[in-house]
N, C-alpha and C. Protein backbone atom coordinates (compact mmCIF):
# COMPACT_ATOMS: atom_id res chain seq x y z
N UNK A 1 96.15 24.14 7.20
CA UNK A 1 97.05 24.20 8.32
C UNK A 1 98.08 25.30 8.07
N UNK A 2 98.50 26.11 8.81
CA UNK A 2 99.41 27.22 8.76
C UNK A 2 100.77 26.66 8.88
N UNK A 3 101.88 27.07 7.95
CA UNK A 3 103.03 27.01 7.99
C UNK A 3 103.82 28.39 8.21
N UNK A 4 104.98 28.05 8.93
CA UNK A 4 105.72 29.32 9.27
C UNK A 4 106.56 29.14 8.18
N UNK A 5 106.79 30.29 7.04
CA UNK A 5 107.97 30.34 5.93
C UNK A 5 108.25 31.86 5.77
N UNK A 6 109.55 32.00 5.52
CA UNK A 6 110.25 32.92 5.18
C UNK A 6 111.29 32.46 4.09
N UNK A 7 111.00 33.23 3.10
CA UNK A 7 111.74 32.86 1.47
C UNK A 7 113.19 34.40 1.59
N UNK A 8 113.95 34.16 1.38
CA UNK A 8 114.68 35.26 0.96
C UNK A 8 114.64 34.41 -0.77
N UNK A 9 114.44 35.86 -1.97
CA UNK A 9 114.06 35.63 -3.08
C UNK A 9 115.57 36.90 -3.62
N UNK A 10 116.32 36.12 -4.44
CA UNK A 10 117.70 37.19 -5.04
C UNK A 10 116.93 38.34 -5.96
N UNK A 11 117.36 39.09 -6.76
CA UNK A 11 117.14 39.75 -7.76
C UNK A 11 116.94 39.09 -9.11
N UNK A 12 117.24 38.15 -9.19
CA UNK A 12 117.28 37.50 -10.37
C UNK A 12 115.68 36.67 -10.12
N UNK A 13 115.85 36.68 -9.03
CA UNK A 13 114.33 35.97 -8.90
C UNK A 13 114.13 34.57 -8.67
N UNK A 14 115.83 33.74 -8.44
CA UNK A 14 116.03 32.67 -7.75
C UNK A 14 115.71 33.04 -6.25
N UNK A 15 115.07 31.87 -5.51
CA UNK A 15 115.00 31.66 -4.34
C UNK A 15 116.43 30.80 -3.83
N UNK A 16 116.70 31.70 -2.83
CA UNK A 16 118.22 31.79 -2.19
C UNK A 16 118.25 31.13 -0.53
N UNK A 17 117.36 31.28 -0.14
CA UNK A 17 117.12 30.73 1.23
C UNK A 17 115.70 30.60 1.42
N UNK A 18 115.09 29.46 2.32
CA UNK A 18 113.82 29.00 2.53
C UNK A 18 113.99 28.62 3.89
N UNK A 19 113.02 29.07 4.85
CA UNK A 19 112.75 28.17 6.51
C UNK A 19 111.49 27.99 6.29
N UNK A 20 110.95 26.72 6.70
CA UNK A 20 109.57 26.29 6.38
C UNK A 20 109.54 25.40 7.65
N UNK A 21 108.61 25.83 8.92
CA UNK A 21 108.22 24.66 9.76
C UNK A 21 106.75 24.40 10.21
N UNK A 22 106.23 23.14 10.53
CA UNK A 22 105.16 22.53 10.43
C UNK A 22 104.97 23.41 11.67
N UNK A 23 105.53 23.36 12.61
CA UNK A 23 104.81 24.12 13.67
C UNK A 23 104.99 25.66 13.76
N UNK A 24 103.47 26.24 13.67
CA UNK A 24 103.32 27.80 13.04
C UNK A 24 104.22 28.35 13.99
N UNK A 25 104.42 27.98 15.50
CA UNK A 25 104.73 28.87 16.25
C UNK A 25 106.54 29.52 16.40
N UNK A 26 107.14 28.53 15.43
CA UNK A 26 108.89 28.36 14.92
C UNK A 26 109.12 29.25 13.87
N UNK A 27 109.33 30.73 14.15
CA UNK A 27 110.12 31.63 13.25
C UNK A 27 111.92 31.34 12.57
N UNK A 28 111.82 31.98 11.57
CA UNK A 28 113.54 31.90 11.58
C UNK A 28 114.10 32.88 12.39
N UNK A 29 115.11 32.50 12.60
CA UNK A 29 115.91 33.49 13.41
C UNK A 29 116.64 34.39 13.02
N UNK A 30 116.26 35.83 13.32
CA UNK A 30 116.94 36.72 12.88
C UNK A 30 118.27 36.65 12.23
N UNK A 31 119.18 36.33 12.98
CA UNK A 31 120.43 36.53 12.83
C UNK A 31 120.63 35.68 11.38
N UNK A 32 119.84 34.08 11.54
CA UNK A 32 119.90 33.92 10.10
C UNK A 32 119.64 34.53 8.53
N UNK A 33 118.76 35.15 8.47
CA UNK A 33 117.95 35.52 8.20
C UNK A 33 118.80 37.12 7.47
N UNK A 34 119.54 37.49 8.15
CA UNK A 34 120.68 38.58 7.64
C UNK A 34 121.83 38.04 7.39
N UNK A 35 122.33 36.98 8.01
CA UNK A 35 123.32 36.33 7.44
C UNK A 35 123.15 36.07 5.78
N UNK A 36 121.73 35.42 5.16
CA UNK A 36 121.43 34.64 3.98
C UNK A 36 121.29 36.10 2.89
N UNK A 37 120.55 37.40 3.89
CA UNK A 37 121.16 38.35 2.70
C UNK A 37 121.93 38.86 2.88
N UNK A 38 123.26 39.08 3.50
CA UNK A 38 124.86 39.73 3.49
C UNK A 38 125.16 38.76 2.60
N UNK A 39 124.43 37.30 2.39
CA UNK A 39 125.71 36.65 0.86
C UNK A 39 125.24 36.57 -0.20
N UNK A 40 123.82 37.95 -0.48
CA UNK A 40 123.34 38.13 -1.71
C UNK A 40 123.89 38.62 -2.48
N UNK A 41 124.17 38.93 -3.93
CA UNK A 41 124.96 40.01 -4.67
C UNK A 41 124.19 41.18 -4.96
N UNK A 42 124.81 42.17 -4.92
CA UNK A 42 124.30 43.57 -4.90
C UNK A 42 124.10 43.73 -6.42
């Protein structure tokens, strides 16, 4: 079965943000999605 996921992954190689939904057709939403890396560290 297909899942919709988008991982933002830090530099260190911790996973920092995850959206995971059962129904394939539910993306994350942009805006989130830049929000979760503007509070990455450079």
């Amino acid at each position: 079965m297909p899942l919709a996921a988008t991982y933002i992954i830090g530099a260190d190689g911790v996973i920092r943000s995850v959206f995971v939904d059962a129904d394939y057709r539910k993306r994350a939403e942009p805006a989130e999605i830049v929000e979760a890396l503007e509070k990455l560290d450079p």
